[in-house]
N, C-alpha and C. Protein backbone atom coordinates (compact mmCIF):
# COMPACT_ATOMS: atom_id res chain seq x y z
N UNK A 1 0.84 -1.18 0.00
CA UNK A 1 0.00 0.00 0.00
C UNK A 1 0.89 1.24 0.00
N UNK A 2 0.10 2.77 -0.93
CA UNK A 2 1.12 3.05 -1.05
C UNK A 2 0.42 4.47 -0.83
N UNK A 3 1.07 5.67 0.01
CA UNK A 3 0.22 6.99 0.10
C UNK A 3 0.18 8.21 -0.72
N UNK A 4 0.60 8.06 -1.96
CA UNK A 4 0.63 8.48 -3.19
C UNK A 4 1.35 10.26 -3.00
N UNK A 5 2.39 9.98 -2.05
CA UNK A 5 3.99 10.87 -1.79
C UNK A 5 5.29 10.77 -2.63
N UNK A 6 4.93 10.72 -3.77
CA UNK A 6 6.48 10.86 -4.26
C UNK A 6 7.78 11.02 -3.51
N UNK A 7 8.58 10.07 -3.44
CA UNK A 7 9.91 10.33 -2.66
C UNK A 7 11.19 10.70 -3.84
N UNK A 8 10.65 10.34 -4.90
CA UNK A 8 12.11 10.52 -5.83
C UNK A 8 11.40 10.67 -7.08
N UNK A 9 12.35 12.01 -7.83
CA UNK A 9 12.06 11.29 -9.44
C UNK A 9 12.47 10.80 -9.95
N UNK A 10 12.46 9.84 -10.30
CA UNK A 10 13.60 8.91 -11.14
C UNK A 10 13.70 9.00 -12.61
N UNK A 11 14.42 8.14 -13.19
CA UNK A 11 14.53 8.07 -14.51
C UNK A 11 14.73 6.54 -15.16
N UNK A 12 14.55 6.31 -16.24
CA UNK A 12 14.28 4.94 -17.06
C UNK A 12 15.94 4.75 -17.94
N UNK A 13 17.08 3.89 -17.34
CA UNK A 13 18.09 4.05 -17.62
C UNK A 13 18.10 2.78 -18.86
N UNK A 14 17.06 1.80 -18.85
CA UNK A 14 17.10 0.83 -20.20
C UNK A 14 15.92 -0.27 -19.91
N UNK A 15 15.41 -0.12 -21.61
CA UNK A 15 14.04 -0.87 -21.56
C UNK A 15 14.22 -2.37 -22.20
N UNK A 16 14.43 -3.38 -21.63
CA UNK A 16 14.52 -4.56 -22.56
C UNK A 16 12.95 -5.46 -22.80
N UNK A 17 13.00 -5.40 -23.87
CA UNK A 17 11.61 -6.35 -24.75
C UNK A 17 11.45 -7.53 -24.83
N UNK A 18 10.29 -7.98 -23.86
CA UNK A 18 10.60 -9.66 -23.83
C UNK A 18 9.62 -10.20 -24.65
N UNK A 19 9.53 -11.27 -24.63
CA UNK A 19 7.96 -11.94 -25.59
C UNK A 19 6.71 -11.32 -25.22
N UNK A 20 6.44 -11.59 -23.80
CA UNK A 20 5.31 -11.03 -23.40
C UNK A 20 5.07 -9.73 -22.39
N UNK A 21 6.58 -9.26 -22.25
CA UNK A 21 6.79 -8.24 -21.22
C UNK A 21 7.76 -7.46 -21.64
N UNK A 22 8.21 -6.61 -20.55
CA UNK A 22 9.07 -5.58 -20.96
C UNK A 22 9.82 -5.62 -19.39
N UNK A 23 11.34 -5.39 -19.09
CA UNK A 23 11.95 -5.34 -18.51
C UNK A 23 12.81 -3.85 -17.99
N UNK A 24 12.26 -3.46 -17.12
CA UNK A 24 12.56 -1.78 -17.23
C UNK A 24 14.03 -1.69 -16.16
N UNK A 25 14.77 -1.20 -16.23
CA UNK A 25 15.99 -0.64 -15.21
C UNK A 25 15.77 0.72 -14.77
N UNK A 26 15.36 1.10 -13.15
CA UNK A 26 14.94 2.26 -13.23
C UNK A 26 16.35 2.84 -11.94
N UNK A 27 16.33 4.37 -12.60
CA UNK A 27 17.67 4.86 -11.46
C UNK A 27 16.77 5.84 -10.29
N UNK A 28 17.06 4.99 -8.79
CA UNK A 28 16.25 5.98 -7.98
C UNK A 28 17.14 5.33 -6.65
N UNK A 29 18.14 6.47 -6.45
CA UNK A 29 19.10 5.85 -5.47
C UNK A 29 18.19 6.38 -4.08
N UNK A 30 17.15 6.80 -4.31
CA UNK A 30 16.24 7.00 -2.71
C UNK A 30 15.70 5.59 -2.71
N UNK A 31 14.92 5.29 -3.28
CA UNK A 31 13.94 4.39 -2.89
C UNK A 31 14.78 3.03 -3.06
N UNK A 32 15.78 3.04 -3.93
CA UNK A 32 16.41 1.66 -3.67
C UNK A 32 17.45 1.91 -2.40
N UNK A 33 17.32 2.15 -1.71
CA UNK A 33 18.37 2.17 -0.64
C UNK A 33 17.32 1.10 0.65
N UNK A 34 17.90 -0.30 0.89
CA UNK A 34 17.57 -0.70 1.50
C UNK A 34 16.32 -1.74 0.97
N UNK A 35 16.54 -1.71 -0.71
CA UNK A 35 15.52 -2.61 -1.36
C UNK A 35 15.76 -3.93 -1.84
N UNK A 36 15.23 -4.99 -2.00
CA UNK A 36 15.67 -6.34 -1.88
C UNK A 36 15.11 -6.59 -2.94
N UNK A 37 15.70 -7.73 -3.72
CA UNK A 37 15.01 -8.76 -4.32
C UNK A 37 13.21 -8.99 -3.78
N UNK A 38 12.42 -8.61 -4.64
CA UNK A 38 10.97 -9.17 -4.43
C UNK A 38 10.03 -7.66 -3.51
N UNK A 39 10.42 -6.83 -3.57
CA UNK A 39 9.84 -5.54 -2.47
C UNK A 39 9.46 -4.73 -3.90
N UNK A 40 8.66 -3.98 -3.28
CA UNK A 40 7.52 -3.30 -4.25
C UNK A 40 7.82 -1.92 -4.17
N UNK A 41 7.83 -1.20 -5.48
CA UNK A 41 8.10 -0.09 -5.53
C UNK A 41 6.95 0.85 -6.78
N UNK A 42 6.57 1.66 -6.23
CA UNK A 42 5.52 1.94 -7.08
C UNK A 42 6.30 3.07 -8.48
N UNK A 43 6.16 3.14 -9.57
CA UNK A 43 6.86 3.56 -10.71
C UNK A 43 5.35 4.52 -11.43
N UNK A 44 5.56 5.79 -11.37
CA UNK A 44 4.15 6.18 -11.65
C UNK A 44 3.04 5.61 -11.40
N UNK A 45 3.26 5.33 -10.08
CA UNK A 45 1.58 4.94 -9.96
C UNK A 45 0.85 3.58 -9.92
N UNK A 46 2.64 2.63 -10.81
CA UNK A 46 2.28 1.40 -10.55
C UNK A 46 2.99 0.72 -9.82
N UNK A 47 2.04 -0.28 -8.85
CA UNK A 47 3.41 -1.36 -8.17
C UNK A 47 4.12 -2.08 -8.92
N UNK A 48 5.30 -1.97 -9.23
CA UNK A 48 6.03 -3.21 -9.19
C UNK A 48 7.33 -4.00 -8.85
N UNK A 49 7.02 -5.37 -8.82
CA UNK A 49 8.13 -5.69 -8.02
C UNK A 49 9.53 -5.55 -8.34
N UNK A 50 10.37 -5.60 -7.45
CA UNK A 50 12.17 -5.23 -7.67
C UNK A 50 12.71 -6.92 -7.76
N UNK A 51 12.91 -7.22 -9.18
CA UNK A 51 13.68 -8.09 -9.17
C UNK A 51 15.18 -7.90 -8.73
N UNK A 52 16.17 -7.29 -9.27
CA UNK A 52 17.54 -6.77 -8.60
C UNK A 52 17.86 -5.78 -8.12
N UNK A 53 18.91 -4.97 -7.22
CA UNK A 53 19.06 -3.64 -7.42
C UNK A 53 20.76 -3.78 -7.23
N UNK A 54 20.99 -2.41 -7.31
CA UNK A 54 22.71 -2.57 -7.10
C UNK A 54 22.59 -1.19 -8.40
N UNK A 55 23.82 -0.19 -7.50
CA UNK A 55 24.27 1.03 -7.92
C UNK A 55 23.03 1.86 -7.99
N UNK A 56 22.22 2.16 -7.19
CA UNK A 56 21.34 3.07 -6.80
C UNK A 56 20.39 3.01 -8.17
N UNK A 57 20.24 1.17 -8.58
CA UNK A 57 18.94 1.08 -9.66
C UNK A 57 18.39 -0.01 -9.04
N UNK A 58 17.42 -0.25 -10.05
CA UNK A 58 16.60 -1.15 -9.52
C UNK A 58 15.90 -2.02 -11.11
N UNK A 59 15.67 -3.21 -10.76
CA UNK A 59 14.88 -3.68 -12.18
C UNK A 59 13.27 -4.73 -12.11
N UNK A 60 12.61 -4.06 -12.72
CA UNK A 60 11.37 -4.98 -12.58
C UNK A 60 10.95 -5.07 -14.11
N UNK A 61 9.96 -6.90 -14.01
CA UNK A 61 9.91 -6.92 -14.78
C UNK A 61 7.95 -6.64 -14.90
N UNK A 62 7.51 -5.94 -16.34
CA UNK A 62 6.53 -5.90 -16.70
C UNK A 62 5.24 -6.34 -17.35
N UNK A 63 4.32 -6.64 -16.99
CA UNK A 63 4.00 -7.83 -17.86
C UNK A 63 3.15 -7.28 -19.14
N UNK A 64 2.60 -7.55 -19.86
CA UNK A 64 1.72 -7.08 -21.17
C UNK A 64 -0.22 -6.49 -20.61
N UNK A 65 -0.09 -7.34 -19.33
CA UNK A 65 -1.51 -6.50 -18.86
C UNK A 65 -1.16 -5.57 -18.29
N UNK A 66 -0.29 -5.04 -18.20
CA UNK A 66 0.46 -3.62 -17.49
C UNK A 66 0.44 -2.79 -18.51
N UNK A 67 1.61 -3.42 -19.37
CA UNK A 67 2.01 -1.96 -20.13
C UNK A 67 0.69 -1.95 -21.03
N UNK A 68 -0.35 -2.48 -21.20
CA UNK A 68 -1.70 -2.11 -22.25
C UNK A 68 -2.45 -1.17 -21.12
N UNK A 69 -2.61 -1.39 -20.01
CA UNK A 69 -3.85 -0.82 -19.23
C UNK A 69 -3.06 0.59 -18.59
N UNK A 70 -1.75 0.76 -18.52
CA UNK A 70 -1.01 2.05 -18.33
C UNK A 70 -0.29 3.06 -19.24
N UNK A 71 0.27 3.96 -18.67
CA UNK A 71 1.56 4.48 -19.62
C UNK A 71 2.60 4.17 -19.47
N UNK A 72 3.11 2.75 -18.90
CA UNK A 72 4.51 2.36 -18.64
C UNK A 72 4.63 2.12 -20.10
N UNK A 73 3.70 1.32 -21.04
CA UNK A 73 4.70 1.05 -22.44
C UNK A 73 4.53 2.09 -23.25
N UNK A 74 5.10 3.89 -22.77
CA UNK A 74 5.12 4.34 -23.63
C UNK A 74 6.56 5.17 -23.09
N UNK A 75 6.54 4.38 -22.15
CA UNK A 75 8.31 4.96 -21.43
C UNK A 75 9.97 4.53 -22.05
N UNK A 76 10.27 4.81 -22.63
CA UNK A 76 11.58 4.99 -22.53
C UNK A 76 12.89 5.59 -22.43
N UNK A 77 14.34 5.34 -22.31
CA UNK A 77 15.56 5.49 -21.94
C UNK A 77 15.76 7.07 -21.74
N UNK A 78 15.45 7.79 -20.61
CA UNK A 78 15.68 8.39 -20.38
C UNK A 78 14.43 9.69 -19.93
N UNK A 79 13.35 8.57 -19.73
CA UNK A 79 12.04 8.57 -19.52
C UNK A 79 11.94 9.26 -17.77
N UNK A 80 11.43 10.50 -17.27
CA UNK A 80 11.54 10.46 -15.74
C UNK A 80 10.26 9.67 -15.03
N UNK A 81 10.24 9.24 -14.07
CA UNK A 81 9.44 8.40 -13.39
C UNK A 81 9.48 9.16 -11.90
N UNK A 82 8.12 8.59 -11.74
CA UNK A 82 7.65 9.17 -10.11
C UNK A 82 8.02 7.71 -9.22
N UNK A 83 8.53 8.17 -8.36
CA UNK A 83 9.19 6.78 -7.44
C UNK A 83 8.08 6.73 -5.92
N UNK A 84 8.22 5.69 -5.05
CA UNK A 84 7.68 6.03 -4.33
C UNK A 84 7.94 4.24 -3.46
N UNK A 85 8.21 4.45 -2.46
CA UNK A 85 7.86 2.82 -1.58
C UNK A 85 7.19 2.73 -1.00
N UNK A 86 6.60 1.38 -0.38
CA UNK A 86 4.73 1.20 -0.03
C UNK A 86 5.52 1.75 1.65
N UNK A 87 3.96 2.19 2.16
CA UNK A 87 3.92 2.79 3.36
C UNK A 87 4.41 1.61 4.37
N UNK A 88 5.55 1.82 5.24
CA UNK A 88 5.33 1.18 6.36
C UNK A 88 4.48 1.30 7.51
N UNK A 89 3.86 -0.51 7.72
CA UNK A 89 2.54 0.28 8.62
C UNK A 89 3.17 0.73 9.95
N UNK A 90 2.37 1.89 10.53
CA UNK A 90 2.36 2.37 11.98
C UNK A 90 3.07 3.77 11.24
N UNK A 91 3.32 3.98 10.19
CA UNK A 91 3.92 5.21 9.41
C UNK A 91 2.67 6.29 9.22
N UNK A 92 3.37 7.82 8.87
CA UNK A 92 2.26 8.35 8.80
C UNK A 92 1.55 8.79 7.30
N UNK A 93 0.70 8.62 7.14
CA UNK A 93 -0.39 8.48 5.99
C UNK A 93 -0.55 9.63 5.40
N UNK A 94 0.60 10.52 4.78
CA UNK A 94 0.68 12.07 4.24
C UNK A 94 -0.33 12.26 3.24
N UNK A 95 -0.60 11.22 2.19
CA UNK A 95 -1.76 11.53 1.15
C UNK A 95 -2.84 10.57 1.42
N UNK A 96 -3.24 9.51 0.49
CA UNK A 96 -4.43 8.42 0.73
C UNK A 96 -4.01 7.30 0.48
N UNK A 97 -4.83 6.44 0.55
CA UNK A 97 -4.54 5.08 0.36
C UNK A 97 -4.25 4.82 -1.10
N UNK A 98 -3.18 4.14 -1.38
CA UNK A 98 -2.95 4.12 -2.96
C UNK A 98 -2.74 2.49 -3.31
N UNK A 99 -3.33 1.88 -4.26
CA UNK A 99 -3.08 0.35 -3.86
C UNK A 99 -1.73 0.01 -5.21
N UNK A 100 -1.72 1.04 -5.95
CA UNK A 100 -0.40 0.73 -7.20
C UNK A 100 -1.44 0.37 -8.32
N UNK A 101 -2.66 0.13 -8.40
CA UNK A 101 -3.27 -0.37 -9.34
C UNK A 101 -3.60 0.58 -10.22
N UNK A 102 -3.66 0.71 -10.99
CA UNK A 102 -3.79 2.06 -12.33
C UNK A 102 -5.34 1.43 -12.89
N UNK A 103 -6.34 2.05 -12.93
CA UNK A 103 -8.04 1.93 -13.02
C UNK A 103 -8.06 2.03 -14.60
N UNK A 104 -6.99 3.34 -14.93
CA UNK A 104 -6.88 3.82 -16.44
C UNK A 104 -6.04 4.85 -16.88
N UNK A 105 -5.92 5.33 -18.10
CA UNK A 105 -4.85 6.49 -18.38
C UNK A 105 -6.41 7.58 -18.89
N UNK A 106 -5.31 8.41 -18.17
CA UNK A 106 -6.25 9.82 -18.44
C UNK A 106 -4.93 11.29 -19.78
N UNK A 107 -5.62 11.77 -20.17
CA UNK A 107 -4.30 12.86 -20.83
C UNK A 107 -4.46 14.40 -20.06
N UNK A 108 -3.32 14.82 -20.48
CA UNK A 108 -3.51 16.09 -19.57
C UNK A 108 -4.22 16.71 -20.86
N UNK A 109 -4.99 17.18 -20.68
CA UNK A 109 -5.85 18.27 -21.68
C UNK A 109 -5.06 19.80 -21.58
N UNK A 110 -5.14 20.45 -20.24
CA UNK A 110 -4.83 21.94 -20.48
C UNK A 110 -3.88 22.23 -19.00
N UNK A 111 -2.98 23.05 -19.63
CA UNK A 111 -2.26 23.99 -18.14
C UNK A 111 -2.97 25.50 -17.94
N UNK A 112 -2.86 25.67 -17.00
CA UNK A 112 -2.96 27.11 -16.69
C UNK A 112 -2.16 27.81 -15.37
N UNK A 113 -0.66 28.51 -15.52
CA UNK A 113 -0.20 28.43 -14.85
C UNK A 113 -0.76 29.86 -13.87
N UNK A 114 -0.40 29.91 -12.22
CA UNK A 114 -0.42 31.29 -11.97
C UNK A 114 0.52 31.51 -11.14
N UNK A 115 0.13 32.64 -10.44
CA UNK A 115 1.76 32.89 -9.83
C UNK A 115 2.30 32.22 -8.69
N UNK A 116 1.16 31.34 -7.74
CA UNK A 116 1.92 30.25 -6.67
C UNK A 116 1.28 28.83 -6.86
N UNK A 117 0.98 28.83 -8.41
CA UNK A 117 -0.04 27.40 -8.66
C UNK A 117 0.22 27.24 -10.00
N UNK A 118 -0.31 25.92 -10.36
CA UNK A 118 -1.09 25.70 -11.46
C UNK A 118 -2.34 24.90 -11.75
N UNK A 119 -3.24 25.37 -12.62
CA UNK A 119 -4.16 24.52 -12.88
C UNK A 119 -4.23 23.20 -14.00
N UNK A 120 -4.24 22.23 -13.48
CA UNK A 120 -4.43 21.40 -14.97
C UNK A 120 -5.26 20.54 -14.82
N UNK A 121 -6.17 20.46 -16.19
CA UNK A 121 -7.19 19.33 -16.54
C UNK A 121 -6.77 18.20 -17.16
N UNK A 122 -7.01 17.22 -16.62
CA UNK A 122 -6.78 16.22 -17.20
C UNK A 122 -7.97 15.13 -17.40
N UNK A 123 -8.04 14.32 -18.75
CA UNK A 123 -9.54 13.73 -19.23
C UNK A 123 -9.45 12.33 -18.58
N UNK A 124 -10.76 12.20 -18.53
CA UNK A 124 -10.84 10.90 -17.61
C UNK A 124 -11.66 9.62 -19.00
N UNK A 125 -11.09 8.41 -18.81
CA UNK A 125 -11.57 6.93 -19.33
C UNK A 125 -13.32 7.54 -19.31
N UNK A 126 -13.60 6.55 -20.27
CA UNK A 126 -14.98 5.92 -19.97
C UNK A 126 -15.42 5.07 -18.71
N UNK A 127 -16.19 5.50 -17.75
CA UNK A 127 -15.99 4.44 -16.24
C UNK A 127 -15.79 5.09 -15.59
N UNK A 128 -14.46 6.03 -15.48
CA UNK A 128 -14.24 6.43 -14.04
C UNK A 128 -15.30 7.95 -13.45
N UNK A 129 -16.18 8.23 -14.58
CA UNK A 129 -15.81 9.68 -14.06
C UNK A 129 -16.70 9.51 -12.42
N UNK A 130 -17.46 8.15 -12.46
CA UNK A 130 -18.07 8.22 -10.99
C UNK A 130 -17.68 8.00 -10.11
N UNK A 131 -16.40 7.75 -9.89
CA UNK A 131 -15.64 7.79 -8.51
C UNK A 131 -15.14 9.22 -8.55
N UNK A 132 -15.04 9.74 -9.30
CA UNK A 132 -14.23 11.30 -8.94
C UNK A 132 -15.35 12.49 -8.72
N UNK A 133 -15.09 13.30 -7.49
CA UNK A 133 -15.88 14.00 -6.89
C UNK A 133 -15.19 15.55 -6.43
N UNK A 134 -16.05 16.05 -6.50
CA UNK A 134 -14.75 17.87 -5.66
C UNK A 134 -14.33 17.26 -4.60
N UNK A 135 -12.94 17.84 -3.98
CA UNK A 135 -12.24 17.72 -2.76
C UNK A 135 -11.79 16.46 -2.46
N UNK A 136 -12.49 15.16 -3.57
CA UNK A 136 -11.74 13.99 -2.92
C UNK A 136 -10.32 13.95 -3.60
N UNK A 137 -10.18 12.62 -3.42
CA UNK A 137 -8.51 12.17 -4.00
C UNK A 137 -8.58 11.69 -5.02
N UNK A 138 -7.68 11.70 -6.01
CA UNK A 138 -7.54 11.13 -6.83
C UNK A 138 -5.52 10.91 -7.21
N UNK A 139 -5.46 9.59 -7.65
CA UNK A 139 -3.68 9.17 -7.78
C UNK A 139 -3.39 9.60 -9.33
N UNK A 140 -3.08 10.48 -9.58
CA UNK A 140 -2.36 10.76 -10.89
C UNK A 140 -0.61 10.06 -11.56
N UNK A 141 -0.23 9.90 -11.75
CA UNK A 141 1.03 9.41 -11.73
C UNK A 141 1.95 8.96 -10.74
N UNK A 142 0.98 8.52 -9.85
CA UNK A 142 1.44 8.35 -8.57
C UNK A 142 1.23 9.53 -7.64
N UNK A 143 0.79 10.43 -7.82
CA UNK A 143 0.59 11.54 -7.22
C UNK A 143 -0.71 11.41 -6.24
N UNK A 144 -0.43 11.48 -5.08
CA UNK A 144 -1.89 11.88 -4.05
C UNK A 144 -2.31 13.13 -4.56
N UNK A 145 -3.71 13.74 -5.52
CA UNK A 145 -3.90 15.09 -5.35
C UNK A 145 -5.04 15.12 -4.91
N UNK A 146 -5.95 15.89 -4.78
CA UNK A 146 -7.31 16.77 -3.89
C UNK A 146 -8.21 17.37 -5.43
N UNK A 147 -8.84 16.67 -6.12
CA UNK A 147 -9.99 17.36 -6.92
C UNK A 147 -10.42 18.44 -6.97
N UNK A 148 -9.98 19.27 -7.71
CA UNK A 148 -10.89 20.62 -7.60
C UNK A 148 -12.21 21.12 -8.43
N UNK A 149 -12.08 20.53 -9.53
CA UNK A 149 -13.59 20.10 -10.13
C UNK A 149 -13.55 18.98 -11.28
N UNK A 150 -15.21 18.42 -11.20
CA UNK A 150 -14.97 17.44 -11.42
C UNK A 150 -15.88 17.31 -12.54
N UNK A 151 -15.73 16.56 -13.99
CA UNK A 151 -16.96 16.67 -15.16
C UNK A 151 -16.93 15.51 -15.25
N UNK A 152 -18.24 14.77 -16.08
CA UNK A 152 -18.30 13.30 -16.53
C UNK A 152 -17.13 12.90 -17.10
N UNK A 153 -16.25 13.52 -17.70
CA UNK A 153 -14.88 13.31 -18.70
C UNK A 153 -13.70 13.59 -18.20
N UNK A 154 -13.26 14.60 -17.28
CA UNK A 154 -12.87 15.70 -17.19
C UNK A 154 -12.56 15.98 -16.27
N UNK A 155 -11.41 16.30 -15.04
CA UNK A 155 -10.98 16.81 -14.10
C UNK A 155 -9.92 17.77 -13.83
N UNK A 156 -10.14 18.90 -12.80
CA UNK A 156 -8.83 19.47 -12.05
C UNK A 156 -8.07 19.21 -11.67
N UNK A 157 -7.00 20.15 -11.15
CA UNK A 157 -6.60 20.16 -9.58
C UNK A 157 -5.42 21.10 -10.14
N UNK A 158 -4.73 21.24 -8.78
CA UNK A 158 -4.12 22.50 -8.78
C UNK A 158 -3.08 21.90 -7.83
N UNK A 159 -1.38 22.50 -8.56
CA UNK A 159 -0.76 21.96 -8.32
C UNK A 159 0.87 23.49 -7.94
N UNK A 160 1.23 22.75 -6.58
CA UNK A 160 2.01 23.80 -5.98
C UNK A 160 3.05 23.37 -6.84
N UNK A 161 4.26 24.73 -5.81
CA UNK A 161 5.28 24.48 -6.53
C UNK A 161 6.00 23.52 -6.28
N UNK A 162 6.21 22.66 -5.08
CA UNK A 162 6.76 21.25 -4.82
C UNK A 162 6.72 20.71 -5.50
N UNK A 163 5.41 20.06 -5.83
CA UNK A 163 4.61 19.05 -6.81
C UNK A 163 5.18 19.36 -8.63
N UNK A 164 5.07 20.60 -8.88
CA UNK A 164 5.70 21.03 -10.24
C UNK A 164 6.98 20.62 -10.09
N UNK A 165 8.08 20.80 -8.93
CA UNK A 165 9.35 20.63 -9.22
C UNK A 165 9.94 19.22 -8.57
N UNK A 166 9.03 18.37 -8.23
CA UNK A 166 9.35 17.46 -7.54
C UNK A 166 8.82 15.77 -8.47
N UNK A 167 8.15 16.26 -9.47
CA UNK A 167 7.31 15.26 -9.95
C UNK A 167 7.31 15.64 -11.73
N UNK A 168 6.58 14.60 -11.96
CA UNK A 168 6.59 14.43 -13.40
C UNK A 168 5.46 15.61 -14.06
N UNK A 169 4.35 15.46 -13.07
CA UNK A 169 3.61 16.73 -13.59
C UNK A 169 3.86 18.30 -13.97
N UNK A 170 5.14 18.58 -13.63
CA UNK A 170 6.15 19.72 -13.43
C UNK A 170 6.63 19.51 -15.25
N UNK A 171 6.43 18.61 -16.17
CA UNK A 171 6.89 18.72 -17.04
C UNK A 171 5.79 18.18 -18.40
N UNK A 172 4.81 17.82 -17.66
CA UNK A 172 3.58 16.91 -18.55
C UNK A 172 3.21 18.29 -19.22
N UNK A 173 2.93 17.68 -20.90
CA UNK A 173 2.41 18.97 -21.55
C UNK A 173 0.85 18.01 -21.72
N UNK A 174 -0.09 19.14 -22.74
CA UNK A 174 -1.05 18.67 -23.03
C UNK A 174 -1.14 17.74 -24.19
N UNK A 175 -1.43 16.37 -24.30
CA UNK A 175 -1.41 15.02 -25.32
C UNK A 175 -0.86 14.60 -24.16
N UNK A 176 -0.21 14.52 -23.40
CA UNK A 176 0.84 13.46 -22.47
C UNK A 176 -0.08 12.55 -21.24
N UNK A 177 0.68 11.06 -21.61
CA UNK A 177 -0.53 10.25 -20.93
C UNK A 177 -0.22 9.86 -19.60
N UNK A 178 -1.36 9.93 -18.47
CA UNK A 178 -1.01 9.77 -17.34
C UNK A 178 -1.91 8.78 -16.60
N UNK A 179 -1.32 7.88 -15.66
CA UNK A 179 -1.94 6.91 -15.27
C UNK A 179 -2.78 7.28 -13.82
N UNK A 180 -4.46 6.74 -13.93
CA UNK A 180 -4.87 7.31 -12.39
C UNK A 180 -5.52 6.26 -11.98
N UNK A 181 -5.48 6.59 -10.78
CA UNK A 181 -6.41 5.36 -9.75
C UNK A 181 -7.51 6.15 -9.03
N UNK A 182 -8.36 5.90 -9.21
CA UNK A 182 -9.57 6.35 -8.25
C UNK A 182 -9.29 5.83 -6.87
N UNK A 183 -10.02 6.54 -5.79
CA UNK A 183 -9.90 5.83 -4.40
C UNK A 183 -10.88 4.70 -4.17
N UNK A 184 -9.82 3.81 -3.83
CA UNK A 184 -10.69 2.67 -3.48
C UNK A 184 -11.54 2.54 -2.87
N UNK A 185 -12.10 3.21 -1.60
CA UNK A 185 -13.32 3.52 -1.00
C UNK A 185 -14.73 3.00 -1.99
N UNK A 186 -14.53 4.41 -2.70
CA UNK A 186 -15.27 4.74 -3.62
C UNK A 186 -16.42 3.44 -4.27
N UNK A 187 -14.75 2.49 -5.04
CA UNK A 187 -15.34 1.51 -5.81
C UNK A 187 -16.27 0.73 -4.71
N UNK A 188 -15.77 0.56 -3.84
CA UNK A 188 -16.10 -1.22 -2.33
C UNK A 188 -17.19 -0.10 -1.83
N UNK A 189 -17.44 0.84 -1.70
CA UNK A 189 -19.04 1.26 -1.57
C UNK A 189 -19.85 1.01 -3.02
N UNK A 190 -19.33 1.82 -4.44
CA UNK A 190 -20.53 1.14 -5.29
C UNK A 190 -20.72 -0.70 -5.42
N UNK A 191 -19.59 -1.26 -4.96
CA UNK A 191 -20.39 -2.61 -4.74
C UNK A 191 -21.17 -2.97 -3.97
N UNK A 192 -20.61 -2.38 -2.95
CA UNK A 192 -21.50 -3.26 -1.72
C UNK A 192 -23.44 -2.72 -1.85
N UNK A 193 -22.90 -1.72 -2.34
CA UNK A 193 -24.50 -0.59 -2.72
C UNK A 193 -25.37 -1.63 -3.38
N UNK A 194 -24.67 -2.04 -4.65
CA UNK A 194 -25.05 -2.60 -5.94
C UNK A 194 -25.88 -3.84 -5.33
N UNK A 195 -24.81 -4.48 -4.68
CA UNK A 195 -25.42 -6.21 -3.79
C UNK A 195 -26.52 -5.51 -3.25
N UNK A 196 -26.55 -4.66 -2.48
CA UNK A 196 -27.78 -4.31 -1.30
C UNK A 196 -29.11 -4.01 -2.23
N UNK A 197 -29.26 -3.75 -3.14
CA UNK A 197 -29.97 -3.05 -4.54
C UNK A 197 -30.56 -4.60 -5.16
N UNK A 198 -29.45 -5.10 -5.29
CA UNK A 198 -30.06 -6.50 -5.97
C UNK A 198 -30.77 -7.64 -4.92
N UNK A 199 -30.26 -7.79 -3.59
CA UNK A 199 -31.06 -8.38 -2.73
C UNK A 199 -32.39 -7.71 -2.14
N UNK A 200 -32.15 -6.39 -2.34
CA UNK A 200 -33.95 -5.87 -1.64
C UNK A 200 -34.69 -6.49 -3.16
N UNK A 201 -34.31 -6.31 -4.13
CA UNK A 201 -35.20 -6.62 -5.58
C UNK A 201 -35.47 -8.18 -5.45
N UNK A 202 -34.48 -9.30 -5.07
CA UNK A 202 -35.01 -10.55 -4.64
C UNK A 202 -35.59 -10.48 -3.46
């Protein structure tokens, strides 16, 4: 689990192409410090696991339901990446619950910068726009952000200067694809809703 805090930006130092996957080498001498064989590291937004590390990289491998349902297969050599390691529990919970799972890719549509912010929209899948609401959360590239408005297609938010200089969104133009997760809440209430809906009808 992961609280959608960027600790590093990293970068994509070599992409190898397998039959059914893709093998990424990523350089993030924060988050690999103290990372093992088999420990999870979230890479924009997605978990995945650390097969090796050594010299402040790390390598996981990708599988083909990944790189289709994200923007990892549109990354390469020299590609920056949002880094991040899952929360240790009894740690403190700076953004939301993030599970690494990517729901869908959204594009940034528009910037609008101002003088201690920026605004940017970014378009949402077919599906999601009903988990996204004003003021809740939503995981952008790994990013914990706060909704500022919300359309059937279509979302805000507004982004300091940390976040611009600390993250990938600091450089996303408009066409550029970004991976989001709705909050899980969200979904495990419209189910449980859904069941409760279909048993009053039986």
């Amino acid at each position: 689990m992961f609280t959608g805090i960027v600790e590093e930006l990293g970068e994509i130092v070599a992409v190898e192409k397998l039959d059914d996957a893709s093998r990424f080498q990523v350089r993030g001498p924060v988050v690999t410090d103290g990372a093992r064989h088999g420990d999870s590291i979230a890479v924009n937004g997605v978990c995945l696991t650390v097969v090796d590390t050594g010299d402040g990289r790390f390598s996981a491998d990708v599988m083909a339901e990944t790189l289709d349902r994200s923007s990892l297969g549109a990354l390469t050599v020299g590609s920056r990446v949002n880094l991040e390691r899952p929360m240790a529990l009894g740690g403190r919970l700076g953004g939301h619950l993030v599970q690494g799972h990517v729901d869908g890719t959204g594009t940034v549509v528009d910037r609008k910068p101002s003088e201690h912010w920026e605004i940017v929209t970014i378009s949402l899948p077919a599906g999601l726009g009903r988990y996204v609401v004003e003021k809740g959360s939503i995981t952008v590239d790994g990013i914990s952000l706060t909704v500022v408005d919300a359309g059937p297609d279509s979302f805000t938010v507004s982004l300091i200067p940390t976040t611009l200089a600390l993250t990938t969104l600091g450089v996303k133009q408009p066409g550029d694809p970004v991976n989001l997760e709705v909050d899980v809440l969200a979904k495990y209430v419209e189910r449980l809703l859904s069941h409760k809906d279909k048993e009053a009808i039986e």
